[in-house]
C-alpha atoms as a PDB file:
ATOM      1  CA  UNK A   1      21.134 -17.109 -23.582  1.00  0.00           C
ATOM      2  CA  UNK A   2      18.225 -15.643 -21.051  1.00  0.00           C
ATOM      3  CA  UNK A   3      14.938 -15.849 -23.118  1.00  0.00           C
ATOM      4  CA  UNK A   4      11.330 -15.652 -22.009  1.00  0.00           C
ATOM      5  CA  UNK A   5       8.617 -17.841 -23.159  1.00  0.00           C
ATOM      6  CA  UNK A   6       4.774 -16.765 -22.646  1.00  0.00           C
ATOM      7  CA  UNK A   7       3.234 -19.227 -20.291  1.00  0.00           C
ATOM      8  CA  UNK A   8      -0.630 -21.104 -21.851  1.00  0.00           C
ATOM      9  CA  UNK A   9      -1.084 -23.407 -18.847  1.00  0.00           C
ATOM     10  CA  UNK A  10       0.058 -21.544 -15.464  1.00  0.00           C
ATOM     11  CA  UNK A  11      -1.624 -23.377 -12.830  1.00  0.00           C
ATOM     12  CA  UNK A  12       1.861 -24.346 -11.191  1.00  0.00           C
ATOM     13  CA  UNK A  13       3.111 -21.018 -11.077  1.00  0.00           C
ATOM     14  CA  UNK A  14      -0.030 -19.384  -9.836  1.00  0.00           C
ATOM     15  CA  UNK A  15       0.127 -22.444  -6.607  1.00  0.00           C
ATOM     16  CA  UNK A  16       3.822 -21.531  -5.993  1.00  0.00           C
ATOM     17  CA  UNK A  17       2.781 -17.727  -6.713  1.00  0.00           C
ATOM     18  CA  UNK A  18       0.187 -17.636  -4.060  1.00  0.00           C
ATOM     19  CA  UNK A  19       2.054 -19.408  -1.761  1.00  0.00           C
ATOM     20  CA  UNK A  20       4.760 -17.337  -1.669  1.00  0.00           C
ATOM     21  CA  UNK A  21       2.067 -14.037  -1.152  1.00  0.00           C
ATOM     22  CA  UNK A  22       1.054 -16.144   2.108  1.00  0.00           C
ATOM     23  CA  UNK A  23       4.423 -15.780   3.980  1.00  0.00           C
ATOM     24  CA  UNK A  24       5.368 -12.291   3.983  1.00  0.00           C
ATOM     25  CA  UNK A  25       1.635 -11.353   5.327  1.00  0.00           C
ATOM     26  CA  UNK A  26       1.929 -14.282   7.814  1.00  0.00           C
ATOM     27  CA  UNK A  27       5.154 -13.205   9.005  1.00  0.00           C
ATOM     28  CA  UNK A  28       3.917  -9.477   9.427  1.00  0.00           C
ATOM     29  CA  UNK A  29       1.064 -11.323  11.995  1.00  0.00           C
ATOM     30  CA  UNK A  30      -1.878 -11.144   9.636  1.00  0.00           C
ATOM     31  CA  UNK A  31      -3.963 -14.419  10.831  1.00  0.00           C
ATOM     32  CA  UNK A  32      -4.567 -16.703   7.604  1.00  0.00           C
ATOM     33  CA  UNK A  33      -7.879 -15.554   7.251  1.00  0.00           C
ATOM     34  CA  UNK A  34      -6.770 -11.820   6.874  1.00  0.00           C
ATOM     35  CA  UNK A  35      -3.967 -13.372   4.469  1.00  0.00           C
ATOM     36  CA  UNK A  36      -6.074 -15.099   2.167  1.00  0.00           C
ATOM     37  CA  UNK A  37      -8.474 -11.428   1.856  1.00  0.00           C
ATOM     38  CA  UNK A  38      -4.527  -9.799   0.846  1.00  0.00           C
ATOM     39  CA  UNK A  39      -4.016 -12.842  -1.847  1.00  0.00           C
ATOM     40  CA  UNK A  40      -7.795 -12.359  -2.872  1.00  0.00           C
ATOM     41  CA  UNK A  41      -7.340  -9.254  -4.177  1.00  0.00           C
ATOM     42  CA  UNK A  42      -4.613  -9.796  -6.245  1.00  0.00           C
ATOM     43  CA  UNK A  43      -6.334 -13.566  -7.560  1.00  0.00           C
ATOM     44  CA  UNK A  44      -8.968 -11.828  -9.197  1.00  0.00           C
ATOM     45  CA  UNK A  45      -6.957 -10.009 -11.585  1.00  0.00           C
ATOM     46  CA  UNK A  46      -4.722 -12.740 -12.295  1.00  0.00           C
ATOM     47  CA  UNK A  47      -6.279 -13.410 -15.296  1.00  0.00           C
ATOM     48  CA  UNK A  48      -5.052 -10.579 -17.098  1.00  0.00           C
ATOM     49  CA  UNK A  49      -1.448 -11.241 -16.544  1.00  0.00           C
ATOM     50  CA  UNK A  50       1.215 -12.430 -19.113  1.00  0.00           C
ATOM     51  CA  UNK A  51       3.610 -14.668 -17.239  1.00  0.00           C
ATOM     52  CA  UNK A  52       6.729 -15.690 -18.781  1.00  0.00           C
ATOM     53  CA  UNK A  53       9.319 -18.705 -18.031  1.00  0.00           C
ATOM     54  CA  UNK A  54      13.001 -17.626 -17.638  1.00  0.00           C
ATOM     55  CA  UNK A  55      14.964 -20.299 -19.625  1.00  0.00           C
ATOM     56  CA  UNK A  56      18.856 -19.954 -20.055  1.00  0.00           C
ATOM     57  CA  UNK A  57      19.777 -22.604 -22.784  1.00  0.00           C
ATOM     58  CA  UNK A  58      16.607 -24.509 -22.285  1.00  0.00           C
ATOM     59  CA  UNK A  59      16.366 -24.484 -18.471  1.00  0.00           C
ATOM     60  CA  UNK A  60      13.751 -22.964 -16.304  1.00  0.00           C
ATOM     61  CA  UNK A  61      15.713 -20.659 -13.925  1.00  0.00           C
ATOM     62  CA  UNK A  62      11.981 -18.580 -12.684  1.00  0.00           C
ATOM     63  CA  UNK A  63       9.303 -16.494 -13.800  1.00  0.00           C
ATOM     64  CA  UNK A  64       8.232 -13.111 -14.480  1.00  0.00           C
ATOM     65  CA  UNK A  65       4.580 -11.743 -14.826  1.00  0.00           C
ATOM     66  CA  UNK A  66       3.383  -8.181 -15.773  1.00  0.00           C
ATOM     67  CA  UNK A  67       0.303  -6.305 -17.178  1.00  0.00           C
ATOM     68  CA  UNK A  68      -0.535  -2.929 -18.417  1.00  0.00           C
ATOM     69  CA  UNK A  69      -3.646  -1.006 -17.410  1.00  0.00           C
ATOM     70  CA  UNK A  70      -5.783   1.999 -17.923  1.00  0.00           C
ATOM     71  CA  UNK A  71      -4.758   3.910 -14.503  1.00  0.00           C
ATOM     72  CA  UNK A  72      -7.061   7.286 -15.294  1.00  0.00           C
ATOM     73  CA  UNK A  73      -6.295   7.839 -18.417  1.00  0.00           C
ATOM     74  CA  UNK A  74      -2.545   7.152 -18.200  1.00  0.00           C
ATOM     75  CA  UNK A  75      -1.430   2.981 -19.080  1.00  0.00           C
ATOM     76  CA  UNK A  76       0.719   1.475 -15.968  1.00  0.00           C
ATOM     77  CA  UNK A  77       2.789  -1.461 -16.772  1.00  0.00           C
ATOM     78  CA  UNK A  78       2.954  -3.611 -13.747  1.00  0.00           C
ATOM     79  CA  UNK A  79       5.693  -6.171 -12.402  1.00  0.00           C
ATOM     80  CA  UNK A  80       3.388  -8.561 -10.522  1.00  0.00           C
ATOM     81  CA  UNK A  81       5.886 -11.351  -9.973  1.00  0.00           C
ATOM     82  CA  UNK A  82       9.588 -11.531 -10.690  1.00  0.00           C
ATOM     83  CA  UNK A  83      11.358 -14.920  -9.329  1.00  0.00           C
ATOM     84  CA  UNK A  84      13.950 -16.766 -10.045  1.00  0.00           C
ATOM     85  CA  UNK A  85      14.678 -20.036  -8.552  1.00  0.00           C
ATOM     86  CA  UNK A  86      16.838 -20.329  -5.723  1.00  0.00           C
ATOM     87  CA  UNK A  87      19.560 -22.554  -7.851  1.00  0.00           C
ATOM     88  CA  UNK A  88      19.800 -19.755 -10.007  1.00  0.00           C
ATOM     89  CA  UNK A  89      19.721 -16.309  -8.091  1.00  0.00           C
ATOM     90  CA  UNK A  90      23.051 -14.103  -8.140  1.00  0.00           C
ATOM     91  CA  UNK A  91      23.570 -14.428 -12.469  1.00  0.00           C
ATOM     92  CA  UNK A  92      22.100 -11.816 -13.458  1.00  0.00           C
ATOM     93  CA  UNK A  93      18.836 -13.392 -14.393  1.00  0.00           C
ATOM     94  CA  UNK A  94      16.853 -11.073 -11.968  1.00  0.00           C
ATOM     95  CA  UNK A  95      18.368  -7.985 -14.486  1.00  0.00           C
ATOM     96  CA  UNK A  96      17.788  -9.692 -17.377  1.00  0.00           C
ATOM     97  CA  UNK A  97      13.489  -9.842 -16.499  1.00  0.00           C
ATOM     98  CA  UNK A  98      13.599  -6.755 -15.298  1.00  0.00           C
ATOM     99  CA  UNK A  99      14.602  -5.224 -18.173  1.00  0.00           C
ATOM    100  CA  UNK A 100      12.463  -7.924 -20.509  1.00  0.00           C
ATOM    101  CA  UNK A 101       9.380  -6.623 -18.222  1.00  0.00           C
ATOM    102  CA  UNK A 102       9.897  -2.913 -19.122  1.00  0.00           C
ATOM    103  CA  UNK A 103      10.540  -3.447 -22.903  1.00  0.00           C
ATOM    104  CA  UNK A 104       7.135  -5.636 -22.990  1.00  0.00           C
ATOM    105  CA  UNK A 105       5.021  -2.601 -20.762  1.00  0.00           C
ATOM    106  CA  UNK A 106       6.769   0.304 -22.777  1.00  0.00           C
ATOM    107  CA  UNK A 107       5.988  -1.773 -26.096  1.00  0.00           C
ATOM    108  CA  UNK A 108       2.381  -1.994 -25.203  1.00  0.00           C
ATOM    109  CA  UNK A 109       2.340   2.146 -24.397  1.00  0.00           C
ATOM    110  CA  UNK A 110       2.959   2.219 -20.636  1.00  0.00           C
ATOM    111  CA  UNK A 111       4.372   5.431 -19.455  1.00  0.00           C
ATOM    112  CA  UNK A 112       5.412   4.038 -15.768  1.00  0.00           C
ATOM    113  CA  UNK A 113       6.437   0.722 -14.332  1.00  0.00           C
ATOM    114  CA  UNK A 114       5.577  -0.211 -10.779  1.00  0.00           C
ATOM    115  CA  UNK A 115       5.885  -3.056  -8.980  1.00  0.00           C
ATOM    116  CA  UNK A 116       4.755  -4.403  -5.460  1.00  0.00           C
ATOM    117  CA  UNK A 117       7.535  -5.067  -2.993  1.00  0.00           C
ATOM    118  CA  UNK A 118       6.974  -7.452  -0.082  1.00  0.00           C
ATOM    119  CA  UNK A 119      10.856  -7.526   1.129  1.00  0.00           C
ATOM    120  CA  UNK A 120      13.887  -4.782   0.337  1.00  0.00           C
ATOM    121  CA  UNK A 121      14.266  -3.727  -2.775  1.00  0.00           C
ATOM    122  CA  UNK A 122      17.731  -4.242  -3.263  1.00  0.00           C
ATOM    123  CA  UNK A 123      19.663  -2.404  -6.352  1.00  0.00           C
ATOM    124  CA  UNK A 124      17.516  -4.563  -8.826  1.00  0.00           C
ATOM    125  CA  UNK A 125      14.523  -1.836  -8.080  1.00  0.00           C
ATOM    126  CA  UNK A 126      16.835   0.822  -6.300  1.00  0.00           C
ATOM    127  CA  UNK A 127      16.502   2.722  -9.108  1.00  0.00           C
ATOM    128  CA  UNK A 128      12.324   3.207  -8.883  1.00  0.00           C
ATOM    129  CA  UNK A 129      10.817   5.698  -6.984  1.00  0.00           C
ATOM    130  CA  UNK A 130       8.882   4.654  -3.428  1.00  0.00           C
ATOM    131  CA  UNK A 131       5.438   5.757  -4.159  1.00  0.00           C
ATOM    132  CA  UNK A 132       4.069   4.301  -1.082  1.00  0.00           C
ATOM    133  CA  UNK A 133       4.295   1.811   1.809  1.00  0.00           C
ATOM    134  CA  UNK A 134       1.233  -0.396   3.579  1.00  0.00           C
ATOM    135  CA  UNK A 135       2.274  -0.630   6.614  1.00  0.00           C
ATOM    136  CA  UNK A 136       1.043  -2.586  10.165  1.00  0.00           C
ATOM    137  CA  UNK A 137       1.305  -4.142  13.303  1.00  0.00           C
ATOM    138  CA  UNK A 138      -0.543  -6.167  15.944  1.00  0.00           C
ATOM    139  CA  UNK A 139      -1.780  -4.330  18.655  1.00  0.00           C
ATOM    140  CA  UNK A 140      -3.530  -5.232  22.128  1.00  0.00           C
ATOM    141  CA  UNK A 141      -3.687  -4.963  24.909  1.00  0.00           C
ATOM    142  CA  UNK A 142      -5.308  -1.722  24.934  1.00  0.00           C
ATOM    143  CA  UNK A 143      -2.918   1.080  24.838  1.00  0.00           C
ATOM    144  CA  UNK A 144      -2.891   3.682  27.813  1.00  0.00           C
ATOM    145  CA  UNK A 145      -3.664   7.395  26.398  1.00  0.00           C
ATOM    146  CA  UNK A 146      -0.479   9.206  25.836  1.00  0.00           C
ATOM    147  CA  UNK A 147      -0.060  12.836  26.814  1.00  0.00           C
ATOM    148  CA  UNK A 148      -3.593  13.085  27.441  1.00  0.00           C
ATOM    149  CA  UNK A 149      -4.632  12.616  23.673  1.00  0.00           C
ATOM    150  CA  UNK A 150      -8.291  11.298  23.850  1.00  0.00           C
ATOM    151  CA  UNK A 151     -10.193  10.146  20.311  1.00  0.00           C
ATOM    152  CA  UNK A 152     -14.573  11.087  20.532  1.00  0.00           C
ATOM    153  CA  UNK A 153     -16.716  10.650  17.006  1.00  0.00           C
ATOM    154  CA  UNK A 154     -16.631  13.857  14.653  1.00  0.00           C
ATOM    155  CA  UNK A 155     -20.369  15.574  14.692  1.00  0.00           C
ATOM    156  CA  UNK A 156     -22.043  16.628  11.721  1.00  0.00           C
ATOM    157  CA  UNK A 157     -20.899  19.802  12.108  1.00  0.00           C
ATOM    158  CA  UNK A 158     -17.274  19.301  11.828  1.00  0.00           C
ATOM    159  CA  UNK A 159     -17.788  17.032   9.098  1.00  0.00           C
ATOM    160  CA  UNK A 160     -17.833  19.528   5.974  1.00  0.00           C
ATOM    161  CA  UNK A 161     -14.563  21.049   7.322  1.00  0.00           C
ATOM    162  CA  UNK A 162     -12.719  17.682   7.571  1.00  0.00           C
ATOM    163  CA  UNK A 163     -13.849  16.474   4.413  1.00  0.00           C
ATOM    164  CA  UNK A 164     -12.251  19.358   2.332  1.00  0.00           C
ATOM    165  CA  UNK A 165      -9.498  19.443   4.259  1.00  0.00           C
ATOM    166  CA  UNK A 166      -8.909  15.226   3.991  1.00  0.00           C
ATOM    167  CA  UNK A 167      -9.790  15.396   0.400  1.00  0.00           C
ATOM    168  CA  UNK A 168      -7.072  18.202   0.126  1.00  0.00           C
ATOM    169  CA  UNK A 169      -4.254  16.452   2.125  1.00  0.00           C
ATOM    170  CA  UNK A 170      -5.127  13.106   0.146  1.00  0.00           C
ATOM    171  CA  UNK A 171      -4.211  15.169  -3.406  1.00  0.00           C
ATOM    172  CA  UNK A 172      -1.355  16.700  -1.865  1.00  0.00           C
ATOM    173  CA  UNK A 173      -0.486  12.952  -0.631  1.00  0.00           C
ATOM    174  CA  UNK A 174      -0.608  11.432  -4.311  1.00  0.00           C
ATOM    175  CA  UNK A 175       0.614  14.644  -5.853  1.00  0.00           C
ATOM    176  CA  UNK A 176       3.706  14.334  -3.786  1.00  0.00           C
ATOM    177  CA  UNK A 177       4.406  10.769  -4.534  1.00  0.00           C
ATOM    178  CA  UNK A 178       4.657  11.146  -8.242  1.00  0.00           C
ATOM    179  CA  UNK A 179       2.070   8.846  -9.028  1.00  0.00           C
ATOM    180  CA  UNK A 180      -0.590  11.756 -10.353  1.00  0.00           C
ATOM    181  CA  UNK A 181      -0.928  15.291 -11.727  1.00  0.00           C
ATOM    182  CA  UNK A 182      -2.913  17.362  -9.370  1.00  0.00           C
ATOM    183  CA  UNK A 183      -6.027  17.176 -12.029  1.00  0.00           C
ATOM    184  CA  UNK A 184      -5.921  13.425 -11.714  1.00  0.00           C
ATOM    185  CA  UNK A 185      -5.433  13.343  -7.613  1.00  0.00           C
ATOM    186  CA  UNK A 186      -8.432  15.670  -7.430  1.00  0.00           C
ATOM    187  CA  UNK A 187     -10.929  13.570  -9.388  1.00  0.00           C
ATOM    188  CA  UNK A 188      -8.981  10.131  -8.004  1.00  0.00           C
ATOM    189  CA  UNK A 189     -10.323  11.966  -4.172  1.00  0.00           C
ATOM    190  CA  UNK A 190     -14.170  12.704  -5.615  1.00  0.00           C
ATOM    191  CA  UNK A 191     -14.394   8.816  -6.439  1.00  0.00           C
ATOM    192  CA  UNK A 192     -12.579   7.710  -3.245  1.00  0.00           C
ATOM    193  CA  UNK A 193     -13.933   9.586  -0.727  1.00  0.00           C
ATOM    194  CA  UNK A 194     -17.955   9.056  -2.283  1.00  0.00           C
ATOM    195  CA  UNK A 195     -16.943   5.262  -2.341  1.00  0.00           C
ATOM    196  CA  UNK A 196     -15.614   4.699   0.950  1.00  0.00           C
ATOM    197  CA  UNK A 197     -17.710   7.186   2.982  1.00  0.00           C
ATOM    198  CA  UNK A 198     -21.128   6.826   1.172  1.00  0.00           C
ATOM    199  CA  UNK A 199     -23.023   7.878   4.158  1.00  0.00           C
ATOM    200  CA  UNK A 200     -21.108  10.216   5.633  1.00  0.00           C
ATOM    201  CA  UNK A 201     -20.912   9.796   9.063  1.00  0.00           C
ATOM    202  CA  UNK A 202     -23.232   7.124   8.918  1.00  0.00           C
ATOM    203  CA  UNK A 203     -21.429   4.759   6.990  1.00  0.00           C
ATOM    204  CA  UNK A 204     -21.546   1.428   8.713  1.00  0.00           C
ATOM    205  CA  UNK A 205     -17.923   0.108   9.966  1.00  0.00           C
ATOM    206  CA  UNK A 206     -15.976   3.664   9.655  1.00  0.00           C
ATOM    207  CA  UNK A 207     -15.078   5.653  12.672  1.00  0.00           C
ATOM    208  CA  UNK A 208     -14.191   9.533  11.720  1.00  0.00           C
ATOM    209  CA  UNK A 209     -12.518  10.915  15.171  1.00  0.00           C
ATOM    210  CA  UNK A 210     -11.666  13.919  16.777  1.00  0.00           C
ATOM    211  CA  UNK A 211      -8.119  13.802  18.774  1.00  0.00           C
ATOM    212  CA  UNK A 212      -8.181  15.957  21.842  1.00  0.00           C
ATOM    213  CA  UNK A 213      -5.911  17.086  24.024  1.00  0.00           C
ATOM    214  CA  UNK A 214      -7.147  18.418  27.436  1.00  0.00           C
ATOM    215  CA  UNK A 215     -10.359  18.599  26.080  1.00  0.00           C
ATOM    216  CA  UNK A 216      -9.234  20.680  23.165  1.00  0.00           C
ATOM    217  CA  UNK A 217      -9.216  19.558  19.778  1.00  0.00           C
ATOM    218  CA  UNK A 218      -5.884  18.850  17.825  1.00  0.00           C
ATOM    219  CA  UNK A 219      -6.793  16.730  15.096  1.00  0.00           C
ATOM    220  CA  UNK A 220      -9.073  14.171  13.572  1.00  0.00           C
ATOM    221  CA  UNK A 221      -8.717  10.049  12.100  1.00  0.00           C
ATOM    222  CA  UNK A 222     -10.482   7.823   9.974  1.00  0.00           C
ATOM    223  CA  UNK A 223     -10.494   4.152  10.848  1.00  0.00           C
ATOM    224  CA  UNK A 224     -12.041   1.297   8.778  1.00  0.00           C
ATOM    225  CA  UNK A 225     -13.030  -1.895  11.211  1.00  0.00           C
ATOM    226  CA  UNK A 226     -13.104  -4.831   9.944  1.00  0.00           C
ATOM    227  CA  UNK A 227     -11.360  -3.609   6.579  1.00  0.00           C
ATOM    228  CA  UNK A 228      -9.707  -7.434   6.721  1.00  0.00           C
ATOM    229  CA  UNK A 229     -10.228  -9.975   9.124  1.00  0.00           C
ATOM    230  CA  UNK A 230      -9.517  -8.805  12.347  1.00  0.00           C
ATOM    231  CA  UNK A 231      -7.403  -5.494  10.743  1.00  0.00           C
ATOM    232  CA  UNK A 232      -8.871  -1.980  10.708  1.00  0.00           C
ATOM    233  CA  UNK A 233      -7.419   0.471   7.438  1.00  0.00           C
ATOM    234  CA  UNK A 234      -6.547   3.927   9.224  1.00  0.00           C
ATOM    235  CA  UNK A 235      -7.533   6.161   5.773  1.00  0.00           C
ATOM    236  CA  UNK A 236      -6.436   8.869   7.958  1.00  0.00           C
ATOM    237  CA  UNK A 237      -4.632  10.115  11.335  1.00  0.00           C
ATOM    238  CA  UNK A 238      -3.919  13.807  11.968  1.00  0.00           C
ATOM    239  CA  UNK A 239      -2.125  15.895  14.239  1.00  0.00           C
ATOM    240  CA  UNK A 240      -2.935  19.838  13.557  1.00  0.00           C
ATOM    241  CA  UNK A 241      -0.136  21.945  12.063  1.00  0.00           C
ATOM    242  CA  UNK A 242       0.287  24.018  15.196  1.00  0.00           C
ATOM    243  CA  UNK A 243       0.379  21.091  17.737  1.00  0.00           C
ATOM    244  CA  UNK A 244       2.691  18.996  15.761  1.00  0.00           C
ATOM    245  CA  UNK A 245       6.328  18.354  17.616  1.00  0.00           C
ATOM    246  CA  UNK A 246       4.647  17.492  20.870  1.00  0.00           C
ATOM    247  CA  UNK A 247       4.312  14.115  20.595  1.00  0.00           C
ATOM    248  CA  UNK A 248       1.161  14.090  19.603  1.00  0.00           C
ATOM    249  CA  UNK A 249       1.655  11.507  16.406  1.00  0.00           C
ATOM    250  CA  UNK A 250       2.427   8.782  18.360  1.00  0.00           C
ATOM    251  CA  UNK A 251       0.093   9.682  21.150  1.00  0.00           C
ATOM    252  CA  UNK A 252      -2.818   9.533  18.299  1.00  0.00           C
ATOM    253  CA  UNK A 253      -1.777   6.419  16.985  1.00  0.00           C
ATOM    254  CA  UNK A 254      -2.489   5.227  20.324  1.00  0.00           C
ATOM    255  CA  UNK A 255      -5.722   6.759  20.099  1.00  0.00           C
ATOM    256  CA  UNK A 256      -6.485   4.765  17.255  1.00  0.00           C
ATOM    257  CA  UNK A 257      -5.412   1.576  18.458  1.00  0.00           C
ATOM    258  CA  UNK A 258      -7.622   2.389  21.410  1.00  0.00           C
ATOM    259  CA  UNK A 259     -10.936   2.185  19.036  1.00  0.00           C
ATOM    260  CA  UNK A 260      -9.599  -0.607  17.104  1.00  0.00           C
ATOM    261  CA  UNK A 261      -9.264  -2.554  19.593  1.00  0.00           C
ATOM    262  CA  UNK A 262     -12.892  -1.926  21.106  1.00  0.00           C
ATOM    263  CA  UNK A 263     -14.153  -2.377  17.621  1.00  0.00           C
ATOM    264  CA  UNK A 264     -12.699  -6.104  18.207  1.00  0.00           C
ATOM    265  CA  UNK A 265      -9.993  -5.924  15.237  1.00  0.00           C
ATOM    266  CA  UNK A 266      -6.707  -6.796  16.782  1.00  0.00           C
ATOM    267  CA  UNK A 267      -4.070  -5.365  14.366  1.00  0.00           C
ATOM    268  CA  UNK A 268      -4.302  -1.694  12.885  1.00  0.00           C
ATOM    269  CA  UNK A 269      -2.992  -0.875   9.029  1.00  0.00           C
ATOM    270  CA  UNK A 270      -2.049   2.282   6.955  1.00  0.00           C
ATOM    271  CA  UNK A 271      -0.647   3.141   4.042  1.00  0.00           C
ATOM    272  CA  UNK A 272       1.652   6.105   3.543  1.00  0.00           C
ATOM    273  CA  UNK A 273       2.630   7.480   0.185  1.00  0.00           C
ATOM    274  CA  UNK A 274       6.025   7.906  -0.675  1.00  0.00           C
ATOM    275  CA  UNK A 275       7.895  11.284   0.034  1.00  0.00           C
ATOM    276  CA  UNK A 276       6.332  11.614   3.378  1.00  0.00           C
ATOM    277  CA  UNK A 277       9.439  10.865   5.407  1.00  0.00           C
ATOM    278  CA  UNK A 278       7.749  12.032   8.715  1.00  0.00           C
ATOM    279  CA  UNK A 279       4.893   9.678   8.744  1.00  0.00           C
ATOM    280  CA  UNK A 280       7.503   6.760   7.901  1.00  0.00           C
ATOM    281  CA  UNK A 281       9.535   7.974  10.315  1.00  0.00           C
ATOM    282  CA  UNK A 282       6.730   8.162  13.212  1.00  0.00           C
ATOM    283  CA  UNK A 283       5.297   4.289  11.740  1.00  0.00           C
ATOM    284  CA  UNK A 284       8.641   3.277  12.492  1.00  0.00           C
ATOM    285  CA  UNK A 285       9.570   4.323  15.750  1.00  0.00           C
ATOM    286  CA  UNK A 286       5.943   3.295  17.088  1.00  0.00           C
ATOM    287  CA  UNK A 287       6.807  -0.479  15.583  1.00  0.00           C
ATOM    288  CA  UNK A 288       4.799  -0.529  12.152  1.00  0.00           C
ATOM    289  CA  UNK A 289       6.413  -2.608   9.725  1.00  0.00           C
ATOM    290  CA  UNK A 290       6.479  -2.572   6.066  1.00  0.00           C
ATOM    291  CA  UNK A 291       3.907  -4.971   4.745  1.00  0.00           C
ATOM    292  CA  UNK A 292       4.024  -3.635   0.807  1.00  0.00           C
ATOM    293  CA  UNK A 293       6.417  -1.681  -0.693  1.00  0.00           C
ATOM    294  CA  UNK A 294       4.933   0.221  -3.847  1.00  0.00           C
ATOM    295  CA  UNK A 295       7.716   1.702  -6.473  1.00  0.00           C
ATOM    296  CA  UNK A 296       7.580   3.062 -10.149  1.00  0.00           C
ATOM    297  CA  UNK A 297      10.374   4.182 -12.486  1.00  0.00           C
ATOM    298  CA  UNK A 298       9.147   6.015 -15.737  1.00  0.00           C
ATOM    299  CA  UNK A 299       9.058   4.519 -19.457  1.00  0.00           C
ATOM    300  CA  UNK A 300      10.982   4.545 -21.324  1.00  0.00           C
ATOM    301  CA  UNK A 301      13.972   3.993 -19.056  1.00  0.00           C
ATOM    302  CA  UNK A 302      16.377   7.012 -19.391  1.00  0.00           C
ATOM    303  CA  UNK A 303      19.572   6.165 -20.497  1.00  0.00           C
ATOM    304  CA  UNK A 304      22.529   7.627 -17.989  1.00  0.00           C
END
């Protein structure tokens, strides 16, 4: 019989846990210093996981770890880990913590499940919704301009303008996505946007662009240098409503490679929340792979 037993001492998991967070980022052609920064982020909250042995009869057959946190207002339950050991895969195991990890979030008041995906899915998670993908690739050498499309730094007086209008496409991102009511998304883009961009245009490291085409403006970016080791974190990259189906999307993503690369970060990152087939779409085609998959499923579990 499956049961799960709370780990006191989990210093071997956590080695094998890390470890196994290395290869997928590796593999996607972070370097091992941008790899680490991924694992970082995810070390310091360790601490407030519950992590649970899989035994069947006695016998260790993997692990499962989860948490449940305050996400503005609402409590998350989290699937942070969910392994079972190669000897013991294809038995039903993988259900069987699944369904342990729900019970334990919904038991503790979670209203959502969500778990971060660094390989397919599969039908274990099938079920939960894609709320959103990070996605990457390495880039270099410098990418010729494509139909003309050009990238020059926003001026203070275009700022105001983008700001409302990125603040408004970001709540329309997360509202679409599932993950927020529009109330939440709004206040969620306050805090964001006076984090990230404390200074405006002035904030060290961040490059908010203007796309042109023939000298004509057609839509605007955000890029982060330096966001990881060698990565830049495009926040944002826009093609205007009425210039879209040109090929402009791909033609800015070259853009943005462009400044990047002359900001001396060598691979270029973005995350696109889930429901937005036509950014997926245009990530994939211009060879962006899925570094992180993010998915929820409600709680309690509906029964069919």
């Amino acid at each position: 019989m499956t049961a799960f037993n709370i780990l006191d001492d989990r210093g071997a998991w956590q080695k094998d846990f890390e470890q196994r967070l290395h290869a997928p980022y590796t593999a996607a052609g972070f370097s091992l210093a941008a790899a680490e920064r991924l694992v970082e982020y995810l070390r310091v909250r360790i601490g407030d996981w519950t992590v649970a042995e899989i035994t069947d009869a006695g016998t260790r057959v993997g692990h499962v770890a989860v948490d449940v946190a305050d996400e503005h207002g609402v409590l998350v339950g989290h699937i942070q880990d969910l392994r079972v050991d190669a000897d013991h895969t294809g038995r039903g195991y993988e259900q069987a913590a699944r369904d342990w990890a729900e019970a334990w979030c919904a038991e503790r008041g979670a209203r959502r499940l969500g778990i971060r995906l660094t390989g397919p899915a599969g039908d274990l998670f099938g079920g939960y919704g894609v709320r959103g993908q990070l996605r990457a690739r390495s880039i270099g050498p410098a990418p010729e301009p494509l139909h003309g499309v050009t990238a020059r730094p926003m001026t203070p007086a275009e700022y105001s303008a983008w700001l409302a209008s990125e603040k408004a496409a970001y709540v329309a991102d997360i509202v679409r996505s599932g993950a927020m009511s529009p109330e939440e998304a709004g206040r969620k883009a306050d805090r964001d946007f006076a984090n990230l961009l404390p200074q405006g245009l002035d904030t060290p490291d961040n490059s908010v662009l203007v796309l042109e085409a023939s000298g004509e403006p057609i839509g605007s970016g955000w890029l982060k240098h330096g966001h990881l080791p060698g990565v830049t974190y495009g926040y944002s990259l826009h093609v205007g409503e009425r210039h879209r189906g040109k090929g402009y999307g791909r033609a800015a993503m070259a853009a943005g490679e462009q400044v990047a690369l002359a900001a001396g970060d060598s691979m270029l990152m973005f995350t696109v929340w889930g429901g937005n087939e036509v950014a997926m779409n245009l990530y994939t085609s211009a060879g962006y792979q899925v570094v992180e998959e993010f998915r929820t499923h409600d709680l309690p579990r509906s029964v069919a």
